[in-house]
N, C-alpha and C. Protein backbone atom coordinates (compact mmCIF):
# COMPACT_ATOMS: atom_id res chain seq x y z
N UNK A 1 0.85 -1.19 0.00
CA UNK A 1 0.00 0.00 0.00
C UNK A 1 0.89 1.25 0.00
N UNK A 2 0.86 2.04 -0.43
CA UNK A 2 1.20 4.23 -1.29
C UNK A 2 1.07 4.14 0.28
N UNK A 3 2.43 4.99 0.86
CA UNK A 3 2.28 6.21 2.27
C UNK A 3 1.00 6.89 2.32
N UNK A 4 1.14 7.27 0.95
CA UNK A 4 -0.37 8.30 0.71
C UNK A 4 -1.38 7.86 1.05
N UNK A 5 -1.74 6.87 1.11
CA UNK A 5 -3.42 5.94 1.13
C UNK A 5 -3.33 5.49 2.68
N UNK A 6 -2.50 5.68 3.43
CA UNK A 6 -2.42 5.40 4.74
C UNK A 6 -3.46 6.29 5.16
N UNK A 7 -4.56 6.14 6.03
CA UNK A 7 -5.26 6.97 6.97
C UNK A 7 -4.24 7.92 7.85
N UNK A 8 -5.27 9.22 8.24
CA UNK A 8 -4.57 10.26 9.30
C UNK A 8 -5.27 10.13 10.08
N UNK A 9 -5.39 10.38 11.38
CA UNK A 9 -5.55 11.06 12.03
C UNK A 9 -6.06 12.88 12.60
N UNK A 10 -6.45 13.04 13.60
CA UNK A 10 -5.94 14.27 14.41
C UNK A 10 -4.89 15.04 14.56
N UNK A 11 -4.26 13.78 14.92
CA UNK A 11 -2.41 15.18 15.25
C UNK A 11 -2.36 15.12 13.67
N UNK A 12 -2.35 14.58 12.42
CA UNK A 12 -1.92 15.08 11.37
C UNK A 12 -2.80 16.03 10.75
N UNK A 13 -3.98 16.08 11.30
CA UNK A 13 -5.15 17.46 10.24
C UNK A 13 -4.55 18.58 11.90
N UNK A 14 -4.40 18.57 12.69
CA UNK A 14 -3.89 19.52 13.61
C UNK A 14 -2.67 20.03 13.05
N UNK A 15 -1.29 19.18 12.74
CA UNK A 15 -0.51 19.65 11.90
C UNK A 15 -0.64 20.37 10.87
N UNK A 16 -1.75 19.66 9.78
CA UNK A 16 -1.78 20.15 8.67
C UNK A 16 -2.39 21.87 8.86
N UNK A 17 -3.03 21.96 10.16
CA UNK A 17 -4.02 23.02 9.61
C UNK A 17 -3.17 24.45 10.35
N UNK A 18 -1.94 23.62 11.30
CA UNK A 18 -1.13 24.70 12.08
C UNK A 18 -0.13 25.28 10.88
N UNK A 19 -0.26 24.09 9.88
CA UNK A 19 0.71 24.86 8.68
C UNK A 19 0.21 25.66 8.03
N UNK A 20 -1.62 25.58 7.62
CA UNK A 20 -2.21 26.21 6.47
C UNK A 20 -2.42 28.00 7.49
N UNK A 21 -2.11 27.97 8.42
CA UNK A 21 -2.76 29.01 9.56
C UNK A 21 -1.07 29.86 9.25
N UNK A 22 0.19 29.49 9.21
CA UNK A 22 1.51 30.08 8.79
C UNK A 22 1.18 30.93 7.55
N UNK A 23 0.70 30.10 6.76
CA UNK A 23 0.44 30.47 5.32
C UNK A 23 -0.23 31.55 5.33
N UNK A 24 -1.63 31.67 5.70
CA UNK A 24 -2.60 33.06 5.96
C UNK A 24 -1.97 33.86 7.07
N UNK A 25 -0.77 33.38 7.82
CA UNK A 25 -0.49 34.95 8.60
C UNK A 25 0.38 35.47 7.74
N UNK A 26 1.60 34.93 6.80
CA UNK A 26 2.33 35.64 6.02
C UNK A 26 1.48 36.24 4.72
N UNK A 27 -0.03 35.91 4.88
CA UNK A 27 -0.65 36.93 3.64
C UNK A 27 -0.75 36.30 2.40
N UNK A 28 -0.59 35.12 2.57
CA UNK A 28 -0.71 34.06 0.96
C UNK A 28 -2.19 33.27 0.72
N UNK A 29 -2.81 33.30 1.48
CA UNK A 29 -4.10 33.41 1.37
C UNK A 29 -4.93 34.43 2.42
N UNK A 30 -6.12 34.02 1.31
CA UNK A 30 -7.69 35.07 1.89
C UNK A 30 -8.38 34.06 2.80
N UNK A 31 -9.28 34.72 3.93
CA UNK A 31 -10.17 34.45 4.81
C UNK A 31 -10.41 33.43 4.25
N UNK A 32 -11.35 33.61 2.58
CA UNK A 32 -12.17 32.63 2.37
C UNK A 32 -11.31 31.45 2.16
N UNK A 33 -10.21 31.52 1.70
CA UNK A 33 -9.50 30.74 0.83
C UNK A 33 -8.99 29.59 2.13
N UNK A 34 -8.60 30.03 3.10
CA UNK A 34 -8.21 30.10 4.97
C UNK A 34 -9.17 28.56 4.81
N UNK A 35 -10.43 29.60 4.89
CA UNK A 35 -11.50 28.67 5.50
C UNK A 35 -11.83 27.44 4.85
N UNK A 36 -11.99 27.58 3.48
CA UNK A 36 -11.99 26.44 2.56
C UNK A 36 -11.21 25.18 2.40
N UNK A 37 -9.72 25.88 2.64
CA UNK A 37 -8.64 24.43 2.67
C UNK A 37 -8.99 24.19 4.42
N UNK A 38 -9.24 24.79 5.22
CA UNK A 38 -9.33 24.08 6.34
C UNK A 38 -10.38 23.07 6.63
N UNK A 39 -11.38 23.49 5.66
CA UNK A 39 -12.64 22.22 5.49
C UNK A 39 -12.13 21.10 4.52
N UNK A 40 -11.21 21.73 3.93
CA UNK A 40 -10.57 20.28 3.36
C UNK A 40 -9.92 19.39 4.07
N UNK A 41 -9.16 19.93 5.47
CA UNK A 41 -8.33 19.33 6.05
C UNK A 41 -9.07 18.71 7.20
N UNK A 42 -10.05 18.83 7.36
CA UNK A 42 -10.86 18.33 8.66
C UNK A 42 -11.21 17.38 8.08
N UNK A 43 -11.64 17.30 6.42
CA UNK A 43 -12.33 15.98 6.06
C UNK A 43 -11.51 15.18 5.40
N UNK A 44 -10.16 15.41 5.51
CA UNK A 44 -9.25 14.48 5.08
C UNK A 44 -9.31 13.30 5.66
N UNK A 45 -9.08 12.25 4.60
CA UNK A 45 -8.90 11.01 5.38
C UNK A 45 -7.52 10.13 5.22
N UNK A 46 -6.45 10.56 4.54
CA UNK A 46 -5.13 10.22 4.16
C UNK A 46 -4.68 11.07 3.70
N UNK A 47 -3.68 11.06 3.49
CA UNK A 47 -2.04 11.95 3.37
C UNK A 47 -2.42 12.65 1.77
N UNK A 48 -2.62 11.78 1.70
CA UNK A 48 -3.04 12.29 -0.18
C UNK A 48 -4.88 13.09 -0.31
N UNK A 49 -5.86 12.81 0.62
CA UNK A 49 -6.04 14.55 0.59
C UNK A 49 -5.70 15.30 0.78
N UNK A 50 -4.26 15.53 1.50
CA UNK A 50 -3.76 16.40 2.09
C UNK A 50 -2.99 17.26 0.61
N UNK A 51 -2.57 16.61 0.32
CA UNK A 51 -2.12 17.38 -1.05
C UNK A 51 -2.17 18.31 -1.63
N UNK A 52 -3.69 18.23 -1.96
CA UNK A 52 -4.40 19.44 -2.98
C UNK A 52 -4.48 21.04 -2.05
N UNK A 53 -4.31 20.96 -0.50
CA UNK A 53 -4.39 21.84 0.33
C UNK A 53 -3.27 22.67 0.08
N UNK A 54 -2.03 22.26 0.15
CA UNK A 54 -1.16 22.66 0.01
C UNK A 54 -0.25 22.65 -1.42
N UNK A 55 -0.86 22.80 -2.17
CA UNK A 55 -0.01 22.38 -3.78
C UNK A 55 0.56 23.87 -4.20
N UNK A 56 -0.27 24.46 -3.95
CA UNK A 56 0.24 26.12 -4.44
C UNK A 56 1.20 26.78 -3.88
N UNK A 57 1.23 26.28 -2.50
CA UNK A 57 1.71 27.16 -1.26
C UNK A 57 3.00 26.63 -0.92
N UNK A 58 4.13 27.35 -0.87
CA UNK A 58 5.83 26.90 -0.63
C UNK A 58 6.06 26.38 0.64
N UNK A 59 6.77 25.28 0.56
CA UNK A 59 6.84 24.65 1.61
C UNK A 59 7.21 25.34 2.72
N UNK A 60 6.51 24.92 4.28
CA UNK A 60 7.19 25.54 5.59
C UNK A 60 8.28 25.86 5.98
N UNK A 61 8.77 26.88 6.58
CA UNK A 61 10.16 26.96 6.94
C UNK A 61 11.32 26.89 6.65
N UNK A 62 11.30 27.60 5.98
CA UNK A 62 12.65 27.36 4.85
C UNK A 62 13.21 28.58 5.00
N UNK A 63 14.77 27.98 5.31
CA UNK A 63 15.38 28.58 5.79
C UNK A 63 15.43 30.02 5.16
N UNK A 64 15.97 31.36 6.05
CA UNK A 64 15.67 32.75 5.69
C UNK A 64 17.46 32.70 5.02
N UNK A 65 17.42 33.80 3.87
CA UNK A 65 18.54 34.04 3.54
C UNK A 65 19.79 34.46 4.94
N UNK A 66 18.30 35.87 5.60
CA UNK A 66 19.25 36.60 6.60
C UNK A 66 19.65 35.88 7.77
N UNK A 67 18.95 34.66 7.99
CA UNK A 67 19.43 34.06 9.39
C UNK A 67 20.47 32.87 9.01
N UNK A 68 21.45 32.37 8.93
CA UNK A 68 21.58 30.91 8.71
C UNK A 68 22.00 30.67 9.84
N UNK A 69 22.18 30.60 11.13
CA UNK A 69 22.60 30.36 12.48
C UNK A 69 21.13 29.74 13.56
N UNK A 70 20.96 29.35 14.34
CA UNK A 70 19.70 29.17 15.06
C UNK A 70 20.00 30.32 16.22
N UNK A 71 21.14 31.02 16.29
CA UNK A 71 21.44 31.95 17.61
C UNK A 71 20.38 33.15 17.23
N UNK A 72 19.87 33.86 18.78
CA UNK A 72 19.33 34.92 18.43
C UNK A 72 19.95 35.93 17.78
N UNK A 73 19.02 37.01 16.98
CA UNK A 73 19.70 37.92 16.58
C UNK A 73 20.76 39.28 17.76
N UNK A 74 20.00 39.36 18.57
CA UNK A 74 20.72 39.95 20.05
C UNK A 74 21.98 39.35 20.56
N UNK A 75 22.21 38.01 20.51
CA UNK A 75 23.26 37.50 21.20
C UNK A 75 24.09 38.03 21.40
N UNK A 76 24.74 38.73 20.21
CA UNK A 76 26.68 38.68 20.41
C UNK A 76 26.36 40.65 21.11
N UNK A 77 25.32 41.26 21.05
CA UNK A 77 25.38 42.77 21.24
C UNK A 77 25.31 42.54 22.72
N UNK A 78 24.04 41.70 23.38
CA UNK A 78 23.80 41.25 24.71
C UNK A 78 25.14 40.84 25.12
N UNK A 79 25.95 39.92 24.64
CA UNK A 79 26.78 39.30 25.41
C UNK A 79 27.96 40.28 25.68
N UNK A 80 28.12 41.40 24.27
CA UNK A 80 29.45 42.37 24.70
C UNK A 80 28.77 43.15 25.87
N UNK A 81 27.78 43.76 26.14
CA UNK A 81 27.24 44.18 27.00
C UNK A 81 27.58 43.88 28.50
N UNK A 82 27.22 42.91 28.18
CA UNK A 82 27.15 41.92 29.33
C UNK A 82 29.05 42.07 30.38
N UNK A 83 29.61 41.44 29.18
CA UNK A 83 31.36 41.69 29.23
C UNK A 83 31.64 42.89 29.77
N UNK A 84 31.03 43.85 29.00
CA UNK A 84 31.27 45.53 29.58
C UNK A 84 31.13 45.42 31.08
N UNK A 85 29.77 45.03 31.63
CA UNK A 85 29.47 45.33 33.01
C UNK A 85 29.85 44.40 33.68
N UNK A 86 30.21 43.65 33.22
CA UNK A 86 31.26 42.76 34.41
C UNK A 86 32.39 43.69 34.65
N UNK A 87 33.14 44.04 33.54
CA UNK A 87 34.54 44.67 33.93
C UNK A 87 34.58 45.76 34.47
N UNK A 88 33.14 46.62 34.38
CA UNK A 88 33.17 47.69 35.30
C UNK A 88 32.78 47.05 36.73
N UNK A 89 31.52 46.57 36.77
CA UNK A 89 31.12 46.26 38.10
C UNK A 89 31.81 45.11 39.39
N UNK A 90 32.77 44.39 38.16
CA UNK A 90 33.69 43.42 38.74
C UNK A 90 32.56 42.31 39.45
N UNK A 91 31.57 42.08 39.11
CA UNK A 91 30.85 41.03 38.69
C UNK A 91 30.70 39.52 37.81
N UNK A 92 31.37 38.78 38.05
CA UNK A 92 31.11 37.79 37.29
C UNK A 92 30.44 37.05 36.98
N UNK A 93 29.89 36.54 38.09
CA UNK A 93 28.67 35.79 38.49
C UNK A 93 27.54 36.13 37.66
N UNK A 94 27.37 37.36 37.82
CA UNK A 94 26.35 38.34 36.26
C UNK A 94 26.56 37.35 35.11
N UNK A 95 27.44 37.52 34.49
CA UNK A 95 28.36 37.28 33.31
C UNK A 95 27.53 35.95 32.92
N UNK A 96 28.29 34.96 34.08
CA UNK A 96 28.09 33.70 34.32
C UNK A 96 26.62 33.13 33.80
N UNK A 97 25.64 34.01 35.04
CA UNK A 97 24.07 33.31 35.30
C UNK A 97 23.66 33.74 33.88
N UNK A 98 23.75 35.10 33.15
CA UNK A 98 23.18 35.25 31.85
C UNK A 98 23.66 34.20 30.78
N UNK A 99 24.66 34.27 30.56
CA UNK A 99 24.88 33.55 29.60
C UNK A 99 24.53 31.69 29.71
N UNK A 100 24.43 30.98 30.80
CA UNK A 100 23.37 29.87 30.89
C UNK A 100 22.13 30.22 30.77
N UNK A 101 21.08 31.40 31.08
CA UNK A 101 20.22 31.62 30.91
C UNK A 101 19.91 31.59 29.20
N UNK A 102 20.79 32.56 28.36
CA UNK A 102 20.66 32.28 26.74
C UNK A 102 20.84 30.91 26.34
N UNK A 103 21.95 30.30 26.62
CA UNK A 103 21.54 28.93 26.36
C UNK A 103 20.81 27.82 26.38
N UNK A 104 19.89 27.94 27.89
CA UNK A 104 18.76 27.20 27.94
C UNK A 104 17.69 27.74 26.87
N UNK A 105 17.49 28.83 27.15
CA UNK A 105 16.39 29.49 26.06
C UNK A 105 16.70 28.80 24.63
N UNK A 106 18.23 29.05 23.85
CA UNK A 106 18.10 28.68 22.59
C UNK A 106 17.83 27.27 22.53
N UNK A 107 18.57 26.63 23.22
CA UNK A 107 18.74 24.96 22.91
C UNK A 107 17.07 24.79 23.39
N UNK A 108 16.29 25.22 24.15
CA UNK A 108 14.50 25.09 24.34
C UNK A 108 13.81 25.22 23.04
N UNK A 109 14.75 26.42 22.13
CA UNK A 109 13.63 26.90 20.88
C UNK A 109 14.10 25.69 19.92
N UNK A 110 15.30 25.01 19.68
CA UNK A 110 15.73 24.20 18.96
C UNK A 110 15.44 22.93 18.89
N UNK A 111 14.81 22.47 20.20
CA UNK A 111 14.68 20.99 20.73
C UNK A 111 13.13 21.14 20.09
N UNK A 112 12.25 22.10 19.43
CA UNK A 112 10.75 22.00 19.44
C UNK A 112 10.45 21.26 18.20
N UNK A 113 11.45 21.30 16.84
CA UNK A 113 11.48 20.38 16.22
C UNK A 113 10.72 20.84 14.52
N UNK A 114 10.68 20.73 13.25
CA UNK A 114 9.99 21.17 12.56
C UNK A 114 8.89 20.72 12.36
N UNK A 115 7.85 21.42 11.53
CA UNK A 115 6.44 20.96 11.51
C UNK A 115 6.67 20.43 10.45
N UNK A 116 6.06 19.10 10.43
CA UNK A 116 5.86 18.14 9.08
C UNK A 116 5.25 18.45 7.77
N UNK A 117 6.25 18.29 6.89
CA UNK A 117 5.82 19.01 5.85
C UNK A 117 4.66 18.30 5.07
N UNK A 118 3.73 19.24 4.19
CA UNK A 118 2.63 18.46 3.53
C UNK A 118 2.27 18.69 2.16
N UNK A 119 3.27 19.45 1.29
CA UNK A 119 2.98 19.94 0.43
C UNK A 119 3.11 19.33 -0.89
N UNK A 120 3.80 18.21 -0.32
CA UNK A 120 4.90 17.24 -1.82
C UNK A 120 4.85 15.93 -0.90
């Protein structure tokens, strides 16, 4: 049996419809248009209705020219900052607790994982 002809589920029309909802906030579809593939996706019953939802629309998340790093854009300004007021305040510990603090945060945003693509 085709991947495609496999039955979905919930978490996959939840997926599908958290992707089609990306799509209408960047402005690539209309309300109506919104609403329509999302009635497609509720009555999907395999991977391959899923298809026609997404055929027009460029795949999720793809990578930005301006970012290629997963670090925030703030990091390296925060962190000279940071350097500065240690050496005035003779603080380290500062230094220290922030910079584990950025790291938990990024490695948190990184561990969330990409949304499954549905377009192809």
């Amino acid at each position: 049996m085709n991947g495609d002809q496999l039955r979905i589920g919930d978490v996959e029309r939840d997926q599908a419809a958290a992707a089609l909802g990306e799509h209408y906030a960047q402005g690539r579809l209309t309300v109506d248009e919104h609403a329509e593939r999302l009635d497609q996706i509720w009555s999907a019953r395999t991977r391959a209705d899923l298809r026609p939802v997404f055929r027009d629309l460029p795949e999720a998340h793809q990578p930005s020219a301006r970012r290629t790093t997963g670090r925030p854009r703030l990091l390296v300004p925060v962190l000279v900052a940071l350097l500065v007021l240690t050496v005035l305040t003779h603080a380290p510990f500062l230094l220290v607790a922030v910079v584990v603090g950025l790291v938990v945060l990024t490695r948190r945003r990184r561990w969330r994982g990409p949304a499954r693509q549905w377009s192809r």
